[in-house]
C-alpha atoms as a PDB file:
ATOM      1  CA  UNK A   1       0.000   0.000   0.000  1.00  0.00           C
ATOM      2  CA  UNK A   2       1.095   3.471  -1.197  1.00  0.00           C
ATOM      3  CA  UNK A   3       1.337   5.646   1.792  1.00  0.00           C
ATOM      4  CA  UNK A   4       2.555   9.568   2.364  1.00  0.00           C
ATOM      5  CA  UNK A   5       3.484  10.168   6.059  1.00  0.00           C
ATOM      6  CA  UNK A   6       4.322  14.173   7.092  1.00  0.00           C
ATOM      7  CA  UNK A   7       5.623  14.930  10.402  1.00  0.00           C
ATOM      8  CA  UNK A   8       7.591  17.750  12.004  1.00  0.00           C
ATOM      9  CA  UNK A   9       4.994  20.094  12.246  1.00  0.00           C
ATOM     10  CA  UNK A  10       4.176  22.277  15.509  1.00  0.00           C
ATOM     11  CA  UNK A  11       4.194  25.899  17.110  1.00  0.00           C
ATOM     12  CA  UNK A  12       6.783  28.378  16.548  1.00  0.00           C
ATOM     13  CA  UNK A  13       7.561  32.098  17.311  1.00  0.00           C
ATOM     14  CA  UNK A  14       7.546  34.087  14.286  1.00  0.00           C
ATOM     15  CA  UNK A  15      10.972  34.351  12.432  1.00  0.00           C
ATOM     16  CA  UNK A  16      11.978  30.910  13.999  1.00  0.00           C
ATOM     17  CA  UNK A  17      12.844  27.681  11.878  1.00  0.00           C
ATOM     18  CA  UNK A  18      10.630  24.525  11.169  1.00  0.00           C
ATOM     19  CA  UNK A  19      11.303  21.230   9.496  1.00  0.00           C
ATOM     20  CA  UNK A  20       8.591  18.615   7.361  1.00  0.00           C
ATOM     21  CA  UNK A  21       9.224  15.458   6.665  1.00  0.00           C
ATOM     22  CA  UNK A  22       7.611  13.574   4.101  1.00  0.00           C
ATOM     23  CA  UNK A  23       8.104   9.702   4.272  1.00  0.00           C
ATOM     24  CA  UNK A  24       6.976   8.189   1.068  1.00  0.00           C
ATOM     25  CA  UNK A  25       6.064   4.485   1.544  1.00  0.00           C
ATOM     26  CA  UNK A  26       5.519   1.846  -1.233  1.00  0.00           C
ATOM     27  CA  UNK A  27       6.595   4.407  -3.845  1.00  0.00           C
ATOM     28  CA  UNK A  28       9.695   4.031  -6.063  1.00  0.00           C
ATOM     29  CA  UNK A  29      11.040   6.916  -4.846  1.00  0.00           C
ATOM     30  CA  UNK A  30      13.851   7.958  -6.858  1.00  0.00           C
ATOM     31  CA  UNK A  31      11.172   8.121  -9.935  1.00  0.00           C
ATOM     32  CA  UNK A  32       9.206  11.111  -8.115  1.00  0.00           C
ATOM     33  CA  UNK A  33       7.813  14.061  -9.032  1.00  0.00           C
ATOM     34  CA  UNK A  34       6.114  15.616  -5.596  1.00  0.00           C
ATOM     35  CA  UNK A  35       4.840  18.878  -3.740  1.00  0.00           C
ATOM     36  CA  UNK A  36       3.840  20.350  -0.921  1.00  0.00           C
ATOM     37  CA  UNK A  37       0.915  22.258  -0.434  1.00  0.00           C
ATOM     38  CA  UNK A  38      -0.849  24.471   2.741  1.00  0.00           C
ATOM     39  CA  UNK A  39      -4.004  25.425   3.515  1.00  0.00           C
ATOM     40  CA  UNK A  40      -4.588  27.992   5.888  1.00  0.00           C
ATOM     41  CA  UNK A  41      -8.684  28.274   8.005  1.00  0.00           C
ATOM     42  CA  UNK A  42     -10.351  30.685   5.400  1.00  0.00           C
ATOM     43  CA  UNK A  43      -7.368  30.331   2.566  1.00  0.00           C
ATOM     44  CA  UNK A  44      -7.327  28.545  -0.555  1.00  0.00           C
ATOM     45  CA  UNK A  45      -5.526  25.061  -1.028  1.00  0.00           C
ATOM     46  CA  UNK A  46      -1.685  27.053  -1.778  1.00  0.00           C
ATOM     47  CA  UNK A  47       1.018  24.545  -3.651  1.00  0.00           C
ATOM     48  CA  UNK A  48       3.976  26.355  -1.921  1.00  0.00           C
ATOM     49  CA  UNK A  49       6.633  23.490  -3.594  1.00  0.00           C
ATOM     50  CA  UNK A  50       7.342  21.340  -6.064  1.00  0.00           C
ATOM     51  CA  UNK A  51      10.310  18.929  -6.452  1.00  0.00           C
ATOM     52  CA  UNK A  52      10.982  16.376  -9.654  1.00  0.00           C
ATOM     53  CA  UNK A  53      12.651  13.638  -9.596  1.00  0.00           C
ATOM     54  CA  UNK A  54      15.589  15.250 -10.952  1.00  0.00           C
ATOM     55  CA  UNK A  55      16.028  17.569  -7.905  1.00  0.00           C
ATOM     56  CA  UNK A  56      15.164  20.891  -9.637  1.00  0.00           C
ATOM     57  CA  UNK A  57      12.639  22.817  -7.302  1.00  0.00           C
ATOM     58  CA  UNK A  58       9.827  25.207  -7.507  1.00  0.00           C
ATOM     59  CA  UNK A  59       8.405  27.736  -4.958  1.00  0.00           C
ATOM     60  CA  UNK A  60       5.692  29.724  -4.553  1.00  0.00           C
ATOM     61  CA  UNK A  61       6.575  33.441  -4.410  1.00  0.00           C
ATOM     62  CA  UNK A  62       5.141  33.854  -0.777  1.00  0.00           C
ATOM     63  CA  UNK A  63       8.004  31.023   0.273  1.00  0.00           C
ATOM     64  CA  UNK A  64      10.860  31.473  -1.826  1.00  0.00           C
ATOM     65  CA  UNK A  65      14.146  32.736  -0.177  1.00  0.00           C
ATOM     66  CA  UNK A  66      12.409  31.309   2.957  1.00  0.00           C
ATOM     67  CA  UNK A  67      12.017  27.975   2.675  1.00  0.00           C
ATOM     68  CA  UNK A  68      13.546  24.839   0.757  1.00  0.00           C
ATOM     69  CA  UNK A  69      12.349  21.555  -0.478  1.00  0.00           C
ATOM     70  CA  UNK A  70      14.989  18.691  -0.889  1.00  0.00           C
ATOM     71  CA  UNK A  71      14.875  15.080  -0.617  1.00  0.00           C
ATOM     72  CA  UNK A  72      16.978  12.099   0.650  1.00  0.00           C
ATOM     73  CA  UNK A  73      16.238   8.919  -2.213  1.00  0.00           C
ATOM     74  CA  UNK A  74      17.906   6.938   0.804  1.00  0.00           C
ATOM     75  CA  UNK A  75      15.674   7.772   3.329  1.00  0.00           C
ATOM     76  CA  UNK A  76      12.410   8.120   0.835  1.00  0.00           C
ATOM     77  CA  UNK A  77      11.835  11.161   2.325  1.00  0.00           C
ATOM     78  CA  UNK A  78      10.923  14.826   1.383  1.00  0.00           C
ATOM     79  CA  UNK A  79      11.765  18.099   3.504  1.00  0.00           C
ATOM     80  CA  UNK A  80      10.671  21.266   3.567  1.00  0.00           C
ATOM     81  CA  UNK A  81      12.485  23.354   5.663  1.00  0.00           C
ATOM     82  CA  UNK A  82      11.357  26.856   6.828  1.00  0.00           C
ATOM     83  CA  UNK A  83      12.606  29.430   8.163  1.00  0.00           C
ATOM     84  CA  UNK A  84      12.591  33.112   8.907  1.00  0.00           C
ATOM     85  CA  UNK A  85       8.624  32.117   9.436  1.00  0.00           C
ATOM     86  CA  UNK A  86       5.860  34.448   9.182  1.00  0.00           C
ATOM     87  CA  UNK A  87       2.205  34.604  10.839  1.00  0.00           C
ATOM     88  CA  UNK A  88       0.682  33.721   7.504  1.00  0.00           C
ATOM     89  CA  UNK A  89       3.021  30.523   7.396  1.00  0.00           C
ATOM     90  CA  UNK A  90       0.387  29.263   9.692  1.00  0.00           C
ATOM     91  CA  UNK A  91      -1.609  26.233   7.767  1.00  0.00           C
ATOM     92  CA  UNK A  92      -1.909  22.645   7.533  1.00  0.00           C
ATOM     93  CA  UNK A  93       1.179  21.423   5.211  1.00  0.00           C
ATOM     94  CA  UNK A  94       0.447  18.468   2.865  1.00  0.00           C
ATOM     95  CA  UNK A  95       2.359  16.026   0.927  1.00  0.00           C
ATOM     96  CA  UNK A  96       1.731  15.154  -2.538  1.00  0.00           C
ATOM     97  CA  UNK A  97       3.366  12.593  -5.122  1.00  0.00           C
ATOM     98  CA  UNK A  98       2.574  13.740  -8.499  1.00  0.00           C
ATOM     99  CA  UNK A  99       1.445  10.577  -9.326  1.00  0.00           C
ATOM    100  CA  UNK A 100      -1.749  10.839  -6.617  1.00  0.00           C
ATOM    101  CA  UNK A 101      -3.300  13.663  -9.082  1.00  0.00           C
ATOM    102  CA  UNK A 102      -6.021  11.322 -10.797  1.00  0.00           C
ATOM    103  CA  UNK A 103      -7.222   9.950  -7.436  1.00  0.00           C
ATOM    104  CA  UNK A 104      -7.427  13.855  -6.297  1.00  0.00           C
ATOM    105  CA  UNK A 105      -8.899  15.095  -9.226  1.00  0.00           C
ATOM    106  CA  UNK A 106     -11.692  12.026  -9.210  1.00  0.00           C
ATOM    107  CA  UNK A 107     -12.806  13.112  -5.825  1.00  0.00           C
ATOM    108  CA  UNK A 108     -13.765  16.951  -7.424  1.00  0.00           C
ATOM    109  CA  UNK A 109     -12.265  18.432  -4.271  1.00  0.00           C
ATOM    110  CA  UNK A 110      -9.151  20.525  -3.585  1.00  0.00           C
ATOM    111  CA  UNK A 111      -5.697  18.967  -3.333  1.00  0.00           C
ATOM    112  CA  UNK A 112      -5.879  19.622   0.107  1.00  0.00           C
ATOM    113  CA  UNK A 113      -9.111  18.471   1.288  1.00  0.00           C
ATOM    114  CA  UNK A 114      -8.101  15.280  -0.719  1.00  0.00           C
ATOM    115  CA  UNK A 115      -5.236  14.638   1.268  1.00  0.00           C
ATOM    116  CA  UNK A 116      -6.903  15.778   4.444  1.00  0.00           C
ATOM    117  CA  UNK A 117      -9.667  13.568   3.274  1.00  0.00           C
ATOM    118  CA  UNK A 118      -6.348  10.510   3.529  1.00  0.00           C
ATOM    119  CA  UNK A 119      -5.884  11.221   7.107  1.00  0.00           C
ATOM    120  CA  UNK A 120      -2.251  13.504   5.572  1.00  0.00           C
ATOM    121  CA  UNK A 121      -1.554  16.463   7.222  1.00  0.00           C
ATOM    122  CA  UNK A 122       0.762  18.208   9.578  1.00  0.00           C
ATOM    123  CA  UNK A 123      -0.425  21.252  11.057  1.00  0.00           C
ATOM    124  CA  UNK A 124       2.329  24.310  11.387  1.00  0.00           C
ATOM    125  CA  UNK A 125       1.543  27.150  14.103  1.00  0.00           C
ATOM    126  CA  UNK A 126       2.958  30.144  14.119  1.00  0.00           C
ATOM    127  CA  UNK A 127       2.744  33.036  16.645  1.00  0.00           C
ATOM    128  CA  UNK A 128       3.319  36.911  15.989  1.00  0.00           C
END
């Protein structure tokens, strides 16, 4: 069974430093494309980073310069690591392989209320 697993999330002061994980299980990792996404109470589902297999990156211009996405083919895992984080970094931070996006899109619902929908999710708290 093809599993995503996030974890790191929590509460931080504003302009402090977080870390995400993303363990990717029963995937062939080294052949994926993935992404992570927020959503905030009120907010639209944001994709905040993308990563190919290749390593090349993507970010969403309310991130970049603050955080970075990499990934460790050893480990099967995805980071995102924040820092210099801002109120409005507050959200729910998602996983998502590329390869999920016909399951998402059969559901009709957002990216993230799919993957909220999967029990994915970690939630990141930040205070001003």
């Amino acid at each position: 069974e093809k599993q995503l697993v996030e974890s790191g999330g929590g509460s931080v002061e504003a302009g402090g430093s977080l870390r995400l994980s993303c363990l990717a299980i029963g995937f062939t990792f080294d052949d994926l494309d993935m992404a992570w996404y927020r959503q905030a109470p009120g907010n639209e589902c944001e994709l905040v980073s993308s990563i190919s297999s290749d390593g090349s990156t993507r970010y969403s211009d309310s991130v970049k310069g603050r955080f970075t996405n990499s990934q460790d083919n050893a480990k099967n895992t995805m980071y995102l690591q924040m820092n210099s984080l801002k109120f409005e970094d507050t959200a729910k931070y998602y996983c998502m392989a590329r390869e999920e996006e016909p399951a998402i899109q059969a559901l009709g619902v957002s990216t993230c209320a799919a993957l909220d929908l999967w029990g994915q999710g970690t939630l990141v708290t930040v205070s001003s």
